[in-house]
PDB file of N, CA and C in Angstrom:
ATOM      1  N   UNK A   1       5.174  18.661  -6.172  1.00  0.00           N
ATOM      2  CA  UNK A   1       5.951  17.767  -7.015  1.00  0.00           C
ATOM      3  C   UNK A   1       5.572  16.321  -6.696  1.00  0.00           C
ATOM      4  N   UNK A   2       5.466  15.506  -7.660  1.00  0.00           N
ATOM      5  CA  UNK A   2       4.613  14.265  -7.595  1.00  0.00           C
ATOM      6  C   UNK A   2       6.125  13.597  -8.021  1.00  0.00           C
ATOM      7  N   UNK A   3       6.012  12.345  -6.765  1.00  0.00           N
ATOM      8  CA  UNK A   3       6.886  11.517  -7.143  1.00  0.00           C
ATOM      9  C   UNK A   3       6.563   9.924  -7.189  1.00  0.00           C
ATOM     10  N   UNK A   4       7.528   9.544  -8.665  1.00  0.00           N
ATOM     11  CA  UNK A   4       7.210   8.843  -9.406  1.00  0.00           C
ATOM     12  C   UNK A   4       7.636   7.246  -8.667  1.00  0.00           C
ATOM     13  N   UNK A   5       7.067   6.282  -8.904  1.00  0.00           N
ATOM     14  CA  UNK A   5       7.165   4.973  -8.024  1.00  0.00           C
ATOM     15  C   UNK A   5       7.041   3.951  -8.597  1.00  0.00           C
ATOM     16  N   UNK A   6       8.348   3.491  -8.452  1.00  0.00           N
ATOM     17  CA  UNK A   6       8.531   2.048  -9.354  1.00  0.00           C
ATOM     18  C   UNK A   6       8.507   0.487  -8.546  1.00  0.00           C
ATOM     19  N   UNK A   7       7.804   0.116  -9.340  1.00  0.00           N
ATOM     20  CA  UNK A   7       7.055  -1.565  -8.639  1.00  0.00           C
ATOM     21  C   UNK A   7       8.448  -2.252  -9.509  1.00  0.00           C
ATOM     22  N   UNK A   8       8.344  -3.565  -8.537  1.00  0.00           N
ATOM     23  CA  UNK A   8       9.605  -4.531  -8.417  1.00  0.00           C
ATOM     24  C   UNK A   8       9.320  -5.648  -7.849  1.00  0.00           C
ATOM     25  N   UNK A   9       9.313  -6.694  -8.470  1.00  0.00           N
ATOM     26  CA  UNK A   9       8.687  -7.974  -8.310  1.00  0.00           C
ATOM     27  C   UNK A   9      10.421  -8.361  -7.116  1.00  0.00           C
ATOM     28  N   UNK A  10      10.321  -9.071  -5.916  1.00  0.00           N
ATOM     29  CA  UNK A  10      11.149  -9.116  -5.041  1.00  0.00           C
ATOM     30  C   UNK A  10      11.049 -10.586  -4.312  1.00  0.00           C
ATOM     31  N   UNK A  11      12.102 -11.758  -4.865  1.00  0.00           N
ATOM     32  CA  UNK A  11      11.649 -13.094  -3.986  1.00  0.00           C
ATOM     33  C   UNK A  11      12.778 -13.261  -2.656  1.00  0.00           C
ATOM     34  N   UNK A  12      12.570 -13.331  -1.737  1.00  0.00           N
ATOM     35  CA  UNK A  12      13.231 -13.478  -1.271  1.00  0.00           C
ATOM     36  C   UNK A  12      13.013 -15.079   0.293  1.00  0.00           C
ATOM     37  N   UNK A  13      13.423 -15.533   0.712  1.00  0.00           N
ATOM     38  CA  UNK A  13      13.533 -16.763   1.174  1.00  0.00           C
ATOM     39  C   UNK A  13      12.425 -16.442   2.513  1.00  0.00           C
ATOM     40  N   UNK A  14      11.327 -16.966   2.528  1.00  0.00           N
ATOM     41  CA  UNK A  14       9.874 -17.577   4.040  1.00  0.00           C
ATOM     42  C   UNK A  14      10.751 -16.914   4.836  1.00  0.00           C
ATOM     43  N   UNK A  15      12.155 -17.507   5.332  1.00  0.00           N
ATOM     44  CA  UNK A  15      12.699 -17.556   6.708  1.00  0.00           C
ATOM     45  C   UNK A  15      12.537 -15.640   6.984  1.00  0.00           C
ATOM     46  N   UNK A  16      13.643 -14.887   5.691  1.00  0.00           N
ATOM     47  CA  UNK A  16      13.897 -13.399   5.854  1.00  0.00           C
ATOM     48  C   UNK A  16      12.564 -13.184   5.932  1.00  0.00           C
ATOM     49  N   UNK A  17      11.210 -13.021   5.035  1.00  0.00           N
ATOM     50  CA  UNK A  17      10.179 -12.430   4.910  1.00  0.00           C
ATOM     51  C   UNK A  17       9.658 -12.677   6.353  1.00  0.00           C
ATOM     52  N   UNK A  18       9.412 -13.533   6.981  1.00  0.00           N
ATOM     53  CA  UNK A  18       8.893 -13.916   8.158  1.00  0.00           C
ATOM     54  C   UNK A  18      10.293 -12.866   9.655  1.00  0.00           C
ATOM     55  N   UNK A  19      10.947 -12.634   9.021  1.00  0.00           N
ATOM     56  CA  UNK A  19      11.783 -11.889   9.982  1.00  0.00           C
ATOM     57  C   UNK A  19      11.584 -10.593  10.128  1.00  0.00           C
ATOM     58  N   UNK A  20      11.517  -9.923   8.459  1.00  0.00           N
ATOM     59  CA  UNK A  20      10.998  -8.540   8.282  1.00  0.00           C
ATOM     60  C   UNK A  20       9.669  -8.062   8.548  1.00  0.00           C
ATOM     61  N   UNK A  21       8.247  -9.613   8.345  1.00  0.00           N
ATOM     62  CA  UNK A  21       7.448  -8.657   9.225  1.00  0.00           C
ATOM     63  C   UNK A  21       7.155  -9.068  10.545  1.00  0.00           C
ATOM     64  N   UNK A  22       7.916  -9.721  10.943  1.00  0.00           N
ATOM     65  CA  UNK A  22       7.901  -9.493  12.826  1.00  0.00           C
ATOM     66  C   UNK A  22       8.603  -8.112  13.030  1.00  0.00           C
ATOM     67  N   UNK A  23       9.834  -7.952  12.635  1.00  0.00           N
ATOM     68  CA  UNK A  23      10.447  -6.685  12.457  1.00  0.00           C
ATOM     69  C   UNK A  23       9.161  -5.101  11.816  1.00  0.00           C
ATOM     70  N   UNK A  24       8.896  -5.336  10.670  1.00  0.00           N
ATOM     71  CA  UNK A  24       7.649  -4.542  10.429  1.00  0.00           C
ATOM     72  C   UNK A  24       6.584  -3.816  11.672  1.00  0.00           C
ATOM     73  N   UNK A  25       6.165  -5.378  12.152  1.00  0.00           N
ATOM     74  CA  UNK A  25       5.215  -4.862  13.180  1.00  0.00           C
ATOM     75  C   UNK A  25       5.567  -4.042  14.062  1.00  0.00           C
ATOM     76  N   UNK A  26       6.682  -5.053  14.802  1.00  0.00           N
ATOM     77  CA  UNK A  26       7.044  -4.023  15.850  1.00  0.00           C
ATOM     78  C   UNK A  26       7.125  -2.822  15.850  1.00  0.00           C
ATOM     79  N   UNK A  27       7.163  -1.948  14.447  1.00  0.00           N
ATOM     80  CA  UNK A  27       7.632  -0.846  14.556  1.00  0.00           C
ATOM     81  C   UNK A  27       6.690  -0.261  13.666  1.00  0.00           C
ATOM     82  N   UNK A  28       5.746  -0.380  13.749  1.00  0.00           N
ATOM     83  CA  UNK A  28       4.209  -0.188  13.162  1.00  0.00           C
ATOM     84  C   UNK A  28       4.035  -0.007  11.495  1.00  0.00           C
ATOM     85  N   UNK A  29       4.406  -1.219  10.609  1.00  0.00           N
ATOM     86  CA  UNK A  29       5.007  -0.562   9.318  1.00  0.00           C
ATOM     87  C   UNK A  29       5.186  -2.242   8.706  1.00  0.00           C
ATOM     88  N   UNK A  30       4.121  -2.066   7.693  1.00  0.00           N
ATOM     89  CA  UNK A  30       3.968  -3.043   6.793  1.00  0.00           C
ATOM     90  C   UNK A  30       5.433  -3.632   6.259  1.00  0.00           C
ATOM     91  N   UNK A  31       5.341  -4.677   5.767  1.00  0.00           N
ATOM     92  CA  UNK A  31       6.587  -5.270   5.397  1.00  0.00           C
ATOM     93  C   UNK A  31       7.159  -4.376   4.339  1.00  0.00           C
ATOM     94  N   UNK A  32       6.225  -3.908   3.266  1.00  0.00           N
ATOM     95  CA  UNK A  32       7.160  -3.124   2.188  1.00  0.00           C
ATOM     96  C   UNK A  32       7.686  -2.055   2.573  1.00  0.00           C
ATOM     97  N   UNK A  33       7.222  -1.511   3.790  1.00  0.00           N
ATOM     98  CA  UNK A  33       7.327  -0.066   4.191  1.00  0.00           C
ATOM     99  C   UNK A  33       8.994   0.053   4.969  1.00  0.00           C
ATOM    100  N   UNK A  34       8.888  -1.453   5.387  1.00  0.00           N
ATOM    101  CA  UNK A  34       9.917  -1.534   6.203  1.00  0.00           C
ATOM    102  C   UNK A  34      11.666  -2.172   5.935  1.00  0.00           C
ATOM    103  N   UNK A  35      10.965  -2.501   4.441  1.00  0.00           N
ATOM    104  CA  UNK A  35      12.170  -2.686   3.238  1.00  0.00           C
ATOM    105  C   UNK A  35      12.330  -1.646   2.651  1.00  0.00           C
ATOM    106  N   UNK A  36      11.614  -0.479   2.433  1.00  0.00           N
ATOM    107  CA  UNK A  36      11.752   0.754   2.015  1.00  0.00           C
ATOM    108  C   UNK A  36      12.746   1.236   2.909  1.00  0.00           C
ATOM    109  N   UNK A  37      12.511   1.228   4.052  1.00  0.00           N
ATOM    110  CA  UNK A  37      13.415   1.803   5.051  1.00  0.00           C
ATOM    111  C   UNK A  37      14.688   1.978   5.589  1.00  0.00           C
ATOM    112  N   UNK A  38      14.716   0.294   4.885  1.00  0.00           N
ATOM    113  CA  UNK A  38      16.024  -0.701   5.421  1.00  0.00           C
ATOM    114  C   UNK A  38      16.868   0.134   3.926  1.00  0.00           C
ATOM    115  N   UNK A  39      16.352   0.323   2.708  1.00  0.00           N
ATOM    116  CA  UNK A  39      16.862   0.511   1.762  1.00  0.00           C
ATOM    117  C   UNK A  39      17.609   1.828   1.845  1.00  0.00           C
ATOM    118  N   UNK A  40      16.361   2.433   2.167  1.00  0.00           N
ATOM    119  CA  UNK A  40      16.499   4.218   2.230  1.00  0.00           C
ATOM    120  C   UNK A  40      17.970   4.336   3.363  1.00  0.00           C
ATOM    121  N   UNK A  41      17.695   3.766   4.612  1.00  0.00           N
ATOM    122  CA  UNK A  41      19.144   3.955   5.658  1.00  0.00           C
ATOM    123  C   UNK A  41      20.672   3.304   4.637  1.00  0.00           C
ATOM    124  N   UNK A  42      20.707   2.363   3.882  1.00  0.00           N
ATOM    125  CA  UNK A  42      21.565   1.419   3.716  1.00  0.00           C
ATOM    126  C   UNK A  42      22.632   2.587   2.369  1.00  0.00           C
ATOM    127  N   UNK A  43      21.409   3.221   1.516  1.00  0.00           N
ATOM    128  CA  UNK A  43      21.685   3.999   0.531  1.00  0.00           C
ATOM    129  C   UNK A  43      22.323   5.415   1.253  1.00  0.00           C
ATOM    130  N   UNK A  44      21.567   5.604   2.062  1.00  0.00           N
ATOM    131  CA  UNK A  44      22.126   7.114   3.201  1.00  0.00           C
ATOM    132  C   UNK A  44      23.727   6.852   3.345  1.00  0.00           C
ATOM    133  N   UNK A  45      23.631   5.430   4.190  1.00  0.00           N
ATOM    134  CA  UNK A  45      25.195   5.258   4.961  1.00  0.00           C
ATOM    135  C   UNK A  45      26.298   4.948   3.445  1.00  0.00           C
ATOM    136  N   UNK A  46      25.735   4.381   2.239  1.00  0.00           N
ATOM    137  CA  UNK A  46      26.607   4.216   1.305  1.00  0.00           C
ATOM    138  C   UNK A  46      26.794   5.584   0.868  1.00  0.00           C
ATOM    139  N   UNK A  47      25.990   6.722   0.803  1.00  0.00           N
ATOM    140  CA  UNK A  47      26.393   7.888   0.289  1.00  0.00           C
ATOM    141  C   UNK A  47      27.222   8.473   0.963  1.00  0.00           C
ATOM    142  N   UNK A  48      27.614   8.648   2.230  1.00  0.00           N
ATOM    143  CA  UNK A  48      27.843   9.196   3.378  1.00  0.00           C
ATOM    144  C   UNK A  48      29.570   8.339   2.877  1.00  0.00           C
ATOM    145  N   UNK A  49      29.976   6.984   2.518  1.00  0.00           N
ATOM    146  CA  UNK A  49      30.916   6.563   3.169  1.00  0.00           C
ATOM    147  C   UNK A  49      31.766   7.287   1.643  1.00  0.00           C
ATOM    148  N   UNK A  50      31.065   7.444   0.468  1.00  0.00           N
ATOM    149  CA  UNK A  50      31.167   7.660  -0.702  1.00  0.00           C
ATOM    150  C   UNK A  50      32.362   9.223  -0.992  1.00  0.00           C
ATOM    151  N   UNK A  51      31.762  10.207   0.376  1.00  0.00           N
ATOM    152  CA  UNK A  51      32.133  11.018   0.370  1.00  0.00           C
ATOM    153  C   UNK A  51      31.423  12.087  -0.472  1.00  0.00           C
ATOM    154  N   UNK A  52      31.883  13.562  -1.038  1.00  0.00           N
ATOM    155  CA  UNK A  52      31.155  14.422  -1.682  1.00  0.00           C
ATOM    156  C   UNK A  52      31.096  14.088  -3.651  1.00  0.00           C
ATOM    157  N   UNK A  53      30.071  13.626  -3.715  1.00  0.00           N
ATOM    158  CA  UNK A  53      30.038  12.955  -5.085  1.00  0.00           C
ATOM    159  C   UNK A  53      30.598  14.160  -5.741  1.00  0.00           C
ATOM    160  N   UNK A  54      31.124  13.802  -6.982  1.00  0.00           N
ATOM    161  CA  UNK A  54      31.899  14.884  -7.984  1.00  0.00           C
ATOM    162  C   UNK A  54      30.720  14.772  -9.327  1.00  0.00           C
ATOM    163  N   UNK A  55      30.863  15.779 -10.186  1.00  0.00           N
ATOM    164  CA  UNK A  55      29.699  15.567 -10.996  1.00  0.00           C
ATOM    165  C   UNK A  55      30.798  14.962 -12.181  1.00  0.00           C
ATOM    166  N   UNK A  56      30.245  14.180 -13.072  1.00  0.00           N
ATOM    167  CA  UNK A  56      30.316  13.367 -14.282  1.00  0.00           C
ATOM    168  C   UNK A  56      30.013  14.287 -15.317  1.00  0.00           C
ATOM    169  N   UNK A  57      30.673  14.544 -16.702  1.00  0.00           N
ATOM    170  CA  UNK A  57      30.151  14.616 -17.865  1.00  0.00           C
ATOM    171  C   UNK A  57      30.555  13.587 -19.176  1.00  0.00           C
TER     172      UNK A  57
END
């Protein structure tokens, strides 16, 4: 299964970008890789606080 990947133009302020890839490096992982990451945990803990989603019709 091939998954599909959406590009996103993203400005965000020298000071953060210069934080995320000192952060990046350290942890062996390009800057986008490491906003992916930050995203992927942030979305986990919001699902988690969300409780058991109910389905919609």
């Amino acid at each position: 299964m091939k998954r599909e990947r959406k590009s996103y133009l993203l400005r965000i302020e020298e000071s953060l970008w210069d934080d995320l890839n000192r952060w990046a490096s350290a942890e062996f992982r390009s800057v986008n890789g490491q906003i992916k990451m930050v995203l992927k945990r942030a979305v986990e803990d919001w699902k988690k606080s969300q409780g058991t989603p109910k389905s919609r019709v």
